[in-house]
PDB file of N, CA and C in Angstrom:
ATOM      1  N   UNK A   1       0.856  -1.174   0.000  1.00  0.00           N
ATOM      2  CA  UNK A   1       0.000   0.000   0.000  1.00  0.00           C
ATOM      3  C   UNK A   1       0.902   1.237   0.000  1.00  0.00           C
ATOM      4  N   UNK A   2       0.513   2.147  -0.809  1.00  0.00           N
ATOM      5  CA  UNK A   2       1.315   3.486  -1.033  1.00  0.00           C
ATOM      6  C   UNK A   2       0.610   4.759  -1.096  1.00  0.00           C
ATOM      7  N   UNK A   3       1.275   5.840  -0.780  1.00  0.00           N
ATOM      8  CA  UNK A   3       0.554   7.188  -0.592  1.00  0.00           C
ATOM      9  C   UNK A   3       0.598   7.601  -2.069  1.00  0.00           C
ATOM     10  N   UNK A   4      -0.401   8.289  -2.184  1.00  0.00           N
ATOM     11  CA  UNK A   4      -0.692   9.027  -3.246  1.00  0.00           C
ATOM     12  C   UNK A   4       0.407   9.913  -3.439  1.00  0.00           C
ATOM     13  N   UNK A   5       0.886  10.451  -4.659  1.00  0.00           N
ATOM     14  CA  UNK A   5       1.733  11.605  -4.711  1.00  0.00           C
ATOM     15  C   UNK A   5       1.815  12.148  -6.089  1.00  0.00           C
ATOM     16  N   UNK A   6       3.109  13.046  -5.694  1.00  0.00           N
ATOM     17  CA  UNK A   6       2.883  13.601  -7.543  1.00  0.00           C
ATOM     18  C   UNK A   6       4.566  14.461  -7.217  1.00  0.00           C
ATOM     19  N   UNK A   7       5.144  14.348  -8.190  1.00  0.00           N
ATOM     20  CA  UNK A   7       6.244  14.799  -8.192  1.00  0.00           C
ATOM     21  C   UNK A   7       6.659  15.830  -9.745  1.00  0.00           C
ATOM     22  N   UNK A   8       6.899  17.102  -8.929  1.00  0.00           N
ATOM     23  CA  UNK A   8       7.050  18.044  -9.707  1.00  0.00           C
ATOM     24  C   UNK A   8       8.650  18.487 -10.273  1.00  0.00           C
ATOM     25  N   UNK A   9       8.738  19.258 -11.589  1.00  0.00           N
ATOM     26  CA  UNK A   9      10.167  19.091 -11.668  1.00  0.00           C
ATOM     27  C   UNK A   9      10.807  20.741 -11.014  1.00  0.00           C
ATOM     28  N   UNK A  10      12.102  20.543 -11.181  1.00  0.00           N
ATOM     29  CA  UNK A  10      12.456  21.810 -10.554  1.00  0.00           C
ATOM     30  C   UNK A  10      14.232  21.621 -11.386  1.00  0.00           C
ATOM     31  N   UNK A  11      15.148  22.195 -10.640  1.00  0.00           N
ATOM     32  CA  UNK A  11      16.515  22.480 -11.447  1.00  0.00           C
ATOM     33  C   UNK A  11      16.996  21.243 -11.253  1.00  0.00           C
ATOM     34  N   UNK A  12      17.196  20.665 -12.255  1.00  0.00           N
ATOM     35  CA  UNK A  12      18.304  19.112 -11.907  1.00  0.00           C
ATOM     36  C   UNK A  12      19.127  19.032 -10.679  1.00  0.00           C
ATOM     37  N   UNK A  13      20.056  19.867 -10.130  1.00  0.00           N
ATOM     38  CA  UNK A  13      20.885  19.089  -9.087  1.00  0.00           C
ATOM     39  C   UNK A  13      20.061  19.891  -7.667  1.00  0.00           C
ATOM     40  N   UNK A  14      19.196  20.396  -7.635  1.00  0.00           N
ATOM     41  CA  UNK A  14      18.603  21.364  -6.665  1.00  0.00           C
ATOM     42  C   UNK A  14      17.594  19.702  -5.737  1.00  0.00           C
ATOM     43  N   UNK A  15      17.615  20.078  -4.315  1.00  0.00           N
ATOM     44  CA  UNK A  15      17.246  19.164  -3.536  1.00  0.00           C
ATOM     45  C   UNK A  15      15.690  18.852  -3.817  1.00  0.00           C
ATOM     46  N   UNK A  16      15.417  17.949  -3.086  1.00  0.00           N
ATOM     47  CA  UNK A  16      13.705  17.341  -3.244  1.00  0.00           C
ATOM     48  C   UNK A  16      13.319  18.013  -1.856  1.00  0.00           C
ATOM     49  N   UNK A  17      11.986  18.241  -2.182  1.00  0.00           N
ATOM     50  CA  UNK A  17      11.537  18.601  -0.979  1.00  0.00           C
ATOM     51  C   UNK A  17      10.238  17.924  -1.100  1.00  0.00           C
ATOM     52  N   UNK A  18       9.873  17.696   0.256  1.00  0.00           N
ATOM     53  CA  UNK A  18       8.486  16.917   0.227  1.00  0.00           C
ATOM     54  C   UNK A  18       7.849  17.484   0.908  1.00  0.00           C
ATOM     55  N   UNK A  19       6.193  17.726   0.455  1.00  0.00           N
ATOM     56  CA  UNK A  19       5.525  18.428   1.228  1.00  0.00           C
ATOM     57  C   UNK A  19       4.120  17.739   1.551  1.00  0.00           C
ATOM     58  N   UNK A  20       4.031  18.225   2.595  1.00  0.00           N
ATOM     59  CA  UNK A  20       2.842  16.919   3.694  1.00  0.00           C
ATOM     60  C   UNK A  20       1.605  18.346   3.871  1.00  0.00           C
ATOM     61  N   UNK A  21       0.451  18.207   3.603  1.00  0.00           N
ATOM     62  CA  UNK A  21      -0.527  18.526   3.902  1.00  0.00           C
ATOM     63  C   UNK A  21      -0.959  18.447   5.544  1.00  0.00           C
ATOM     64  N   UNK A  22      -2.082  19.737   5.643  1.00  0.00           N
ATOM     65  CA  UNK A  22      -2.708  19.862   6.932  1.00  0.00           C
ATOM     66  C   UNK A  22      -3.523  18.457   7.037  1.00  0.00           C
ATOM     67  N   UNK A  23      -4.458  18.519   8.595  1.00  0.00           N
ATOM     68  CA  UNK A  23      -5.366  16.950   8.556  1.00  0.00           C
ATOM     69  C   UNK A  23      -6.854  17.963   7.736  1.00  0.00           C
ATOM     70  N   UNK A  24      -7.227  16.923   7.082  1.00  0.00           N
ATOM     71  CA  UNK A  24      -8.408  17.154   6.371  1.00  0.00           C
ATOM     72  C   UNK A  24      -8.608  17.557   4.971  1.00  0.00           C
ATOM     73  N   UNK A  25      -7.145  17.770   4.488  1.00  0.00           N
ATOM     74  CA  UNK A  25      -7.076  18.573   3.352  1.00  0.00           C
ATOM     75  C   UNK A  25      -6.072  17.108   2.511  1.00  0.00           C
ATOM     76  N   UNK A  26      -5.339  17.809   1.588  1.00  0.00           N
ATOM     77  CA  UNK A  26      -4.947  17.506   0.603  1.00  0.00           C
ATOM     78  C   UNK A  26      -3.323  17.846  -0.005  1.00  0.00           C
ATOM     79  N   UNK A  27      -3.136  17.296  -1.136  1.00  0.00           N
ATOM     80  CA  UNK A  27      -1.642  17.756  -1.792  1.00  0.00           C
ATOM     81  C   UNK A  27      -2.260  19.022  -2.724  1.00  0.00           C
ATOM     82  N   UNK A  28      -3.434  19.128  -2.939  1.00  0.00           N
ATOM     83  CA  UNK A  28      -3.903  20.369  -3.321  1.00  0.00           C
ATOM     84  C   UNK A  28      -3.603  21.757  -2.888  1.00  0.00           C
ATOM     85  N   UNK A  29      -3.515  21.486  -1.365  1.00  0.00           N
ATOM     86  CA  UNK A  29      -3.129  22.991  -0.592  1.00  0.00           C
ATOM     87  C   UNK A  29      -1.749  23.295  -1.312  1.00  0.00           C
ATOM     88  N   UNK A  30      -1.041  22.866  -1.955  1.00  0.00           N
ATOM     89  CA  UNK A  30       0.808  23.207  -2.195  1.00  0.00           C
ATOM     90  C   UNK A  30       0.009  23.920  -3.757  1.00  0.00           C
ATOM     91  N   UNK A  31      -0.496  23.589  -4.187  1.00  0.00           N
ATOM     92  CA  UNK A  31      -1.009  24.083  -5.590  1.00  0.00           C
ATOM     93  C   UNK A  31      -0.416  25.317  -5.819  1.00  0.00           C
ATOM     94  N   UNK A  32      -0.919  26.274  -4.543  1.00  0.00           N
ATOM     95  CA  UNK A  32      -0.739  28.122  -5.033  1.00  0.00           C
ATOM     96  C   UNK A  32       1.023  28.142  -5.112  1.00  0.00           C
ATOM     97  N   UNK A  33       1.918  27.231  -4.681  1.00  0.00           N
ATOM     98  CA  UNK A  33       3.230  27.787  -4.530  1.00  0.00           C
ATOM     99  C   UNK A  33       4.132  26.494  -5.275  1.00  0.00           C
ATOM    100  N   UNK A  34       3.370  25.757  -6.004  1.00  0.00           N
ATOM    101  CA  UNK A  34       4.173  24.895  -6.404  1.00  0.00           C
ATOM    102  C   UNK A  34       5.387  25.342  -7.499  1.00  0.00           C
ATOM    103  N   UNK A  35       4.340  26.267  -8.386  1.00  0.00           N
ATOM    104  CA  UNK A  35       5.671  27.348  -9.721  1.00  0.00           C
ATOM    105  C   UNK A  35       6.383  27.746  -8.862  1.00  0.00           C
ATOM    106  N   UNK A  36       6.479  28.411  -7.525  1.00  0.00           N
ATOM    107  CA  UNK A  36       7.804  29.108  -7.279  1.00  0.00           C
ATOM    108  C   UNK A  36       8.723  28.207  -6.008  1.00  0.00           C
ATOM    109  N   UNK A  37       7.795  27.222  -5.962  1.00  0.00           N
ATOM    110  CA  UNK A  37       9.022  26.425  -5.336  1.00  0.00           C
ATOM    111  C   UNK A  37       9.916  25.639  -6.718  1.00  0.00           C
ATOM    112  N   UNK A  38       9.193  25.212  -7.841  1.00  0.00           N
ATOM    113  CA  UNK A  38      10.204  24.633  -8.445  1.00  0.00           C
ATOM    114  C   UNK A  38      11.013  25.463  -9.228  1.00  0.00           C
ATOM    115  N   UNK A  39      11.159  26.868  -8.707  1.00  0.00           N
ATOM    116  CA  UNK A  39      12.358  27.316  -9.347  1.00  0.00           C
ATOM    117  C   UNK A  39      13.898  27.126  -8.863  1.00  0.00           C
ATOM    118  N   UNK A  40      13.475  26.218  -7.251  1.00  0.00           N
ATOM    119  CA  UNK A  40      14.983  26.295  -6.423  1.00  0.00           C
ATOM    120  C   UNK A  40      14.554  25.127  -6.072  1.00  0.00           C
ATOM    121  N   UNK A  41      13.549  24.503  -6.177  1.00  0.00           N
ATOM    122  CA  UNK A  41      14.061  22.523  -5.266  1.00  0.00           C
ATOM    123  C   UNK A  41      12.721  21.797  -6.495  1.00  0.00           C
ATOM    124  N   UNK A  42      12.980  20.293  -6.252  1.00  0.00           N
ATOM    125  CA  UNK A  42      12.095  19.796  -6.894  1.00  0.00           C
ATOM    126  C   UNK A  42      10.806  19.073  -5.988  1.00  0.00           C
ATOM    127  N   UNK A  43       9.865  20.008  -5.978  1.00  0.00           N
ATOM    128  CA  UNK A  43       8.813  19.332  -4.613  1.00  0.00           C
ATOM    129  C   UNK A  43       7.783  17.940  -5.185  1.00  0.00           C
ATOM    130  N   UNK A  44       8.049  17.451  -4.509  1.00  0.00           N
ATOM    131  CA  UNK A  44       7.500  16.362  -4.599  1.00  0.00           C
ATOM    132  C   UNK A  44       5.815  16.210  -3.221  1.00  0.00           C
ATOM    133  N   UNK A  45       4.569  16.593  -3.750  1.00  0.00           N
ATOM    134  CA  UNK A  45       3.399  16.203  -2.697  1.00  0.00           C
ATOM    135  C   UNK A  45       2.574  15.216  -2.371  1.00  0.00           C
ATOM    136  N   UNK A  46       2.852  14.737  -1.382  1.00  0.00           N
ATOM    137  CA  UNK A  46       2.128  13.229  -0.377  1.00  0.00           C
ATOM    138  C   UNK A  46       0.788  13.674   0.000  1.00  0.00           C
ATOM    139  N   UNK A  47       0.039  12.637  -0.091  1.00  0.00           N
ATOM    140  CA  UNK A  47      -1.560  12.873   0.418  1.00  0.00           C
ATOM    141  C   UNK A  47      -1.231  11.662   1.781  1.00  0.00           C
ATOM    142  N   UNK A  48      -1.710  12.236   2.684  1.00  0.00           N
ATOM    143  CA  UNK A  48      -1.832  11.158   4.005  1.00  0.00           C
ATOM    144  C   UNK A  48      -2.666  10.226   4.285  1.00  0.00           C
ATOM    145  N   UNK A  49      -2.544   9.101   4.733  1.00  0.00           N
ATOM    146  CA  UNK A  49      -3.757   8.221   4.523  1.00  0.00           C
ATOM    147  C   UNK A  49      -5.401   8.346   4.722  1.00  0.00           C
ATOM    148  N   UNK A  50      -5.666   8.024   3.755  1.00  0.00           N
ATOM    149  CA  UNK A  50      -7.152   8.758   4.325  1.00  0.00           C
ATOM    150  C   UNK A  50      -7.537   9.781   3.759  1.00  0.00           C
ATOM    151  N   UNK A  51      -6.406  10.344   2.591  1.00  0.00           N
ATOM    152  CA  UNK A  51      -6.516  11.811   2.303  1.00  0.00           C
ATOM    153  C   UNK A  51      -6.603  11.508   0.809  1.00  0.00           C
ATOM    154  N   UNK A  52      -7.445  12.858   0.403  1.00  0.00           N
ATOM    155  CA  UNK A  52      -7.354  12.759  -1.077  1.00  0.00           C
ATOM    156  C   UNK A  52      -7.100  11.770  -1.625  1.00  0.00           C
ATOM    157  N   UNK A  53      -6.033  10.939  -2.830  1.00  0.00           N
ATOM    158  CA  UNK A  53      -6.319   9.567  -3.290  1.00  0.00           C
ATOM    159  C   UNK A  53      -5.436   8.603  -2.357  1.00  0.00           C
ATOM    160  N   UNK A  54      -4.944   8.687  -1.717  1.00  0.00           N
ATOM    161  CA  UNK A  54      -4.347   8.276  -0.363  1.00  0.00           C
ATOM    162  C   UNK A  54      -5.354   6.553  -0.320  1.00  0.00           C
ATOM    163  N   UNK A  55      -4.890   5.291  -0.445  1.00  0.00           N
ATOM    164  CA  UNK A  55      -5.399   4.426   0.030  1.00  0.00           C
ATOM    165  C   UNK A  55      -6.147   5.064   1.748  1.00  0.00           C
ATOM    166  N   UNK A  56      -7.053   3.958   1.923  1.00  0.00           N
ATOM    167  CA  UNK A  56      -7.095   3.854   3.892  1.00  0.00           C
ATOM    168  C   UNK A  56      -7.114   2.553   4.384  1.00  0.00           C
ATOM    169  N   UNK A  57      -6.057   2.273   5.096  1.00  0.00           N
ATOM    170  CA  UNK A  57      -5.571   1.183   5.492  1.00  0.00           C
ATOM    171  C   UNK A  57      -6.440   0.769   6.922  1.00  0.00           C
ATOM    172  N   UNK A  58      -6.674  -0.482   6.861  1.00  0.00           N
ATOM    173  CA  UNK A  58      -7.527  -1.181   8.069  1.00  0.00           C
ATOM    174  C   UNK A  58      -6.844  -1.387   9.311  1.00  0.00           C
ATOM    175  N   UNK A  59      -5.160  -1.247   9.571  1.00  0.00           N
ATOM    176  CA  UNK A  59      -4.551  -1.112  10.793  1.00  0.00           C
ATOM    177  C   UNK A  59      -4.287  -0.179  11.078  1.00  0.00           C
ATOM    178  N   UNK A  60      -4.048   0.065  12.672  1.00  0.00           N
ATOM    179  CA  UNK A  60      -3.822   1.167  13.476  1.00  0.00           C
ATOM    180  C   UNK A  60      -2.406   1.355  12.828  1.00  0.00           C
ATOM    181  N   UNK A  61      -1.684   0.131  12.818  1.00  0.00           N
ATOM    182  CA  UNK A  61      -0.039   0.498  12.723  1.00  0.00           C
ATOM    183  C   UNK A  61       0.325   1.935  11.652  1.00  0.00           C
ATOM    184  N   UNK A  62      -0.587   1.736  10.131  1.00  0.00           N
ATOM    185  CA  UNK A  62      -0.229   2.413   9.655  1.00  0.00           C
ATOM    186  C   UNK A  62      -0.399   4.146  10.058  1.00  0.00           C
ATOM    187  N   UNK A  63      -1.190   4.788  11.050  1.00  0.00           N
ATOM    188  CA  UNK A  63      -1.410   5.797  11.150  1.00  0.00           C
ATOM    189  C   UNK A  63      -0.426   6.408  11.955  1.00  0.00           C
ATOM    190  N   UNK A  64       0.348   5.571  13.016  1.00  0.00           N
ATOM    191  CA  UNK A  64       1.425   6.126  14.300  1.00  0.00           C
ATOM    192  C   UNK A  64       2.784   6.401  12.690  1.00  0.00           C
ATOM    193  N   UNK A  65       3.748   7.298  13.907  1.00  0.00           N
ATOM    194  CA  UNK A  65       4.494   8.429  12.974  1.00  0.00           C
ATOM    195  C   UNK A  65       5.712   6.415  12.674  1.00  0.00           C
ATOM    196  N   UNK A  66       5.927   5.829  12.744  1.00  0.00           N
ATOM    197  CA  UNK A  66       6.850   4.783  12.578  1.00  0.00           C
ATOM    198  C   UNK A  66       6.037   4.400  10.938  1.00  0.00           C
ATOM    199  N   UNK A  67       4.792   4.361  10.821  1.00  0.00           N
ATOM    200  CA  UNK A  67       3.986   3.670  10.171  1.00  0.00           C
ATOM    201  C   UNK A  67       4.340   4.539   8.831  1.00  0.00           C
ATOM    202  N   UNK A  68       4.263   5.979   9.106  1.00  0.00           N
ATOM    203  CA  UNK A  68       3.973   6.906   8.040  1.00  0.00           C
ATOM    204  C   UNK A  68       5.442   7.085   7.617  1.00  0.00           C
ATOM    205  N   UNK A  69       6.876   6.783   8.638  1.00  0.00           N
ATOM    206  CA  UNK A  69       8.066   6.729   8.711  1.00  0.00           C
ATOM    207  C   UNK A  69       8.438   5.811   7.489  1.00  0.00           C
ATOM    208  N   UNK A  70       7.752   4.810   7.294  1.00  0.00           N
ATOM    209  CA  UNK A  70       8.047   3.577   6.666  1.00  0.00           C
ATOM    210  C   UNK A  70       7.211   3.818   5.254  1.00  0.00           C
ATOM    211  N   UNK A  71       6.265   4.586   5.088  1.00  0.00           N
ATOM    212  CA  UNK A  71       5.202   5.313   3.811  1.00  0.00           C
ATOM    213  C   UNK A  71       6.448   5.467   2.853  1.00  0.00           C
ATOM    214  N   UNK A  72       6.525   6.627   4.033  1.00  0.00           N
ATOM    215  CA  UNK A  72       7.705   7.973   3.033  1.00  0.00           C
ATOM    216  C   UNK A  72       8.705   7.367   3.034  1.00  0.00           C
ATOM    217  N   UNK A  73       9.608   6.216   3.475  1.00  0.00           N
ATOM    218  CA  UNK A  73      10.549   5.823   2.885  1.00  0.00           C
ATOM    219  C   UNK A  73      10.646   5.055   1.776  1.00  0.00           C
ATOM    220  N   UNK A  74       9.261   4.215   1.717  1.00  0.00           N
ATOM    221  CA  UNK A  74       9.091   3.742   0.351  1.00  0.00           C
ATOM    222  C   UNK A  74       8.800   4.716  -1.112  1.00  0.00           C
ATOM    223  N   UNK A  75       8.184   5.873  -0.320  1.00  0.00           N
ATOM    224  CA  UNK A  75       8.065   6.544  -1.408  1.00  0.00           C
ATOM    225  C   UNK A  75       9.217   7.618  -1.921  1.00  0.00           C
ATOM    226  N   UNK A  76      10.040   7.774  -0.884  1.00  0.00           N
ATOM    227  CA  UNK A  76      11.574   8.063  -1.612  1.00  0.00           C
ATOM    228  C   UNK A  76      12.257   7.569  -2.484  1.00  0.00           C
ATOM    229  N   UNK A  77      12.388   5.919  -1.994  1.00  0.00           N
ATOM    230  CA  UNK A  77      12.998   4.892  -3.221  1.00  0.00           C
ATOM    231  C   UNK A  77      12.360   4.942  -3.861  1.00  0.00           C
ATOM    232  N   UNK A  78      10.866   5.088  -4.335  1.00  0.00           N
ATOM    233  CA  UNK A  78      10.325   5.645  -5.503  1.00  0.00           C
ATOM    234  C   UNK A  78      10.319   6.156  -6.582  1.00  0.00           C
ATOM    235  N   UNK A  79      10.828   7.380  -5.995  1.00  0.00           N
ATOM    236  CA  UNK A  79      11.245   8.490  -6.842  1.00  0.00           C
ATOM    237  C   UNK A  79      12.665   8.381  -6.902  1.00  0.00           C
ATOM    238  N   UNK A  80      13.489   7.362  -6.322  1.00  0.00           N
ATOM    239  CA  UNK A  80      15.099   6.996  -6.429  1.00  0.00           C
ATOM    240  C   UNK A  80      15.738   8.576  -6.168  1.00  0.00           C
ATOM    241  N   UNK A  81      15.765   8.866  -5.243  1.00  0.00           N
ATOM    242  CA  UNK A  81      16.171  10.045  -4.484  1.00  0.00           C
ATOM    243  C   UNK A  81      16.923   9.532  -3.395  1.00  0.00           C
ATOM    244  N   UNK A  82      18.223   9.782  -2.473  1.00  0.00           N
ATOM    245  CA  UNK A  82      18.685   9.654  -2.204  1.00  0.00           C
ATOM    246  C   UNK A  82      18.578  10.375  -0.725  1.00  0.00           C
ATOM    247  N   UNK A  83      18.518  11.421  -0.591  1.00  0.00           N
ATOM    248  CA  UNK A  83      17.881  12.326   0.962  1.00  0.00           C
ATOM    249  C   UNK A  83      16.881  13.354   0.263  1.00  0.00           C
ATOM    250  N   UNK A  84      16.043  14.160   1.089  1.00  0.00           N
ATOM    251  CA  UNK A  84      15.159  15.083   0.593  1.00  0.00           C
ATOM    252  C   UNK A  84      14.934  16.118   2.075  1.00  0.00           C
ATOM    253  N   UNK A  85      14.187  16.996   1.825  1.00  0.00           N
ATOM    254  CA  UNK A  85      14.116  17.658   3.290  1.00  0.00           C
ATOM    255  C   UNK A  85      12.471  17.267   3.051  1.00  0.00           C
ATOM    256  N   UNK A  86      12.129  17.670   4.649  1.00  0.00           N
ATOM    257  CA  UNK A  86      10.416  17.451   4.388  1.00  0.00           C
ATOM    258  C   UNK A  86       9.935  18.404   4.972  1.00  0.00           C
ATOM    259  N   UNK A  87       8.599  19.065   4.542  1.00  0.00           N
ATOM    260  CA  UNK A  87       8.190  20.300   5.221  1.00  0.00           C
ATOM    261  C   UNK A  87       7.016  19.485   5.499  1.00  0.00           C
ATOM    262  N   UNK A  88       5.956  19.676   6.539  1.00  0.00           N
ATOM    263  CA  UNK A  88       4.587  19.579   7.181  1.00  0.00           C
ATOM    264  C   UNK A  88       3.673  20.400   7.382  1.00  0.00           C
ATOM    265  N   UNK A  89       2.510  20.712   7.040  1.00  0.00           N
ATOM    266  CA  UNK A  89       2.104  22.039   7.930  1.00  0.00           C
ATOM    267  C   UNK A  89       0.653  21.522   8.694  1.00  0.00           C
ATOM    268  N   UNK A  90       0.718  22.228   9.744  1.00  0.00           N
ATOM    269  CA  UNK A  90       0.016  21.500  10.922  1.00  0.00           C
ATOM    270  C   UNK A  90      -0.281  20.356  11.085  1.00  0.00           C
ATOM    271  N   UNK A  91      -0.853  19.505  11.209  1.00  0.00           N
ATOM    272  CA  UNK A  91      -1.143  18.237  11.775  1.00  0.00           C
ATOM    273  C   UNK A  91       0.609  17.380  10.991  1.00  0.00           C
ATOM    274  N   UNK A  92       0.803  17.344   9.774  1.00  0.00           N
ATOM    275  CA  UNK A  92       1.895  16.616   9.298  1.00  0.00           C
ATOM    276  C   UNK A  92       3.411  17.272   9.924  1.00  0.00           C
ATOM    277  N   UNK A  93       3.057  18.710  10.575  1.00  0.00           N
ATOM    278  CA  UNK A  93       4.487  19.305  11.179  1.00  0.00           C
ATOM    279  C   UNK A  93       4.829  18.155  12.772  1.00  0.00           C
ATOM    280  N   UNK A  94       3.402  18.019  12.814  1.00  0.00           N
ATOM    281  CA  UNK A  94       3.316  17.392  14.178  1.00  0.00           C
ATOM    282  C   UNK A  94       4.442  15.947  14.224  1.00  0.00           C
ATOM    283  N   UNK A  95       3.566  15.262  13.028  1.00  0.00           N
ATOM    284  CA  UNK A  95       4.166  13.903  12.863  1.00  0.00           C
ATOM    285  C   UNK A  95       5.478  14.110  12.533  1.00  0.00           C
ATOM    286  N   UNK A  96       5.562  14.874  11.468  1.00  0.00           N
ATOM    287  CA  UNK A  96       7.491  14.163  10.923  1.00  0.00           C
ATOM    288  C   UNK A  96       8.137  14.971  12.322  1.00  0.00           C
ATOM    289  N   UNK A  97       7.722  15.391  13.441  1.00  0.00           N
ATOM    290  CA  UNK A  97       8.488  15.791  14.228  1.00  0.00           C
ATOM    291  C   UNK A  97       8.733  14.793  15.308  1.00  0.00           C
ATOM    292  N   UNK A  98       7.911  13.462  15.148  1.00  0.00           N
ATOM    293  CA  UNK A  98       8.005  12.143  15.362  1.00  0.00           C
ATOM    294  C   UNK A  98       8.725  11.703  15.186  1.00  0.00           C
ATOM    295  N   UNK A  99       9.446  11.847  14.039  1.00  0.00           N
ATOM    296  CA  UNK A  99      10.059  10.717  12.722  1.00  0.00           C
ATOM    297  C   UNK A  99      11.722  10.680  13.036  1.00  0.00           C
ATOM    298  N   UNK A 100      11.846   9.494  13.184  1.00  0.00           N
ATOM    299  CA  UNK A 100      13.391   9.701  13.109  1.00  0.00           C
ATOM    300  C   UNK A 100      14.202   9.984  12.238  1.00  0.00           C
ATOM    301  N   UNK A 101      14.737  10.366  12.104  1.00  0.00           N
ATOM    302  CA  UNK A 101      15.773  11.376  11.388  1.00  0.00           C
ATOM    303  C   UNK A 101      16.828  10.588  10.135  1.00  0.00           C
ATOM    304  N   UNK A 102      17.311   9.560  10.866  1.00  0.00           N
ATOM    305  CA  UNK A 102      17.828   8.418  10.029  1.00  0.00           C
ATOM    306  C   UNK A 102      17.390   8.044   8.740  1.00  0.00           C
TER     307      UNK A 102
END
């Protein structure tokens, strides 16, 4: 099972950035700033489970920050990216502030 996403382009050697939606909303909210983020990184936007086309998974496991830890790492090798930074805003600032770092 995998998160929905969508990966936008930006300058070839310029970093990935991933961006996590509020709770209730969507990868839609990044919409208004997606042109001027990809003039300096290449953003890549996650829908959270449950969210927008986001499968919804029948275990608890997947919702705790280890669960969503293990999402986004599959969906890095994904996109065969190597590190990325991640931004959150509210409810997702919460979680990756969960997340181990590793």
């Amino acid at each position: 099972m995998k998160l929905a996403f969508e990966s936008h382009p930006g300058p070839d050697a310029s970093p990935v950035l991933l961006l996590l939606h509020g709770f209730l909303s969507s990868r839609a909210q990044w919409t208004s700033v997606i042109n001027s983020l990809c003039e300096f990184c290449r953003p890549v936007t996650a829908e959270l489970w449950c969210h927008g086309s986001s499968p919804v998974p029948g275990e608890a496991k997947f919702y705790k920050a280890p669960g969503y830890s293990e999402a986004f790492e599959t969906l890095r090798k994904e996109i065969d990216v190597g590190s990325w930074f991640v931004c959150g805003q509210s409810f997702s600032a919460g979680l990756i502030a969960q997340l181990d770092p590793t």
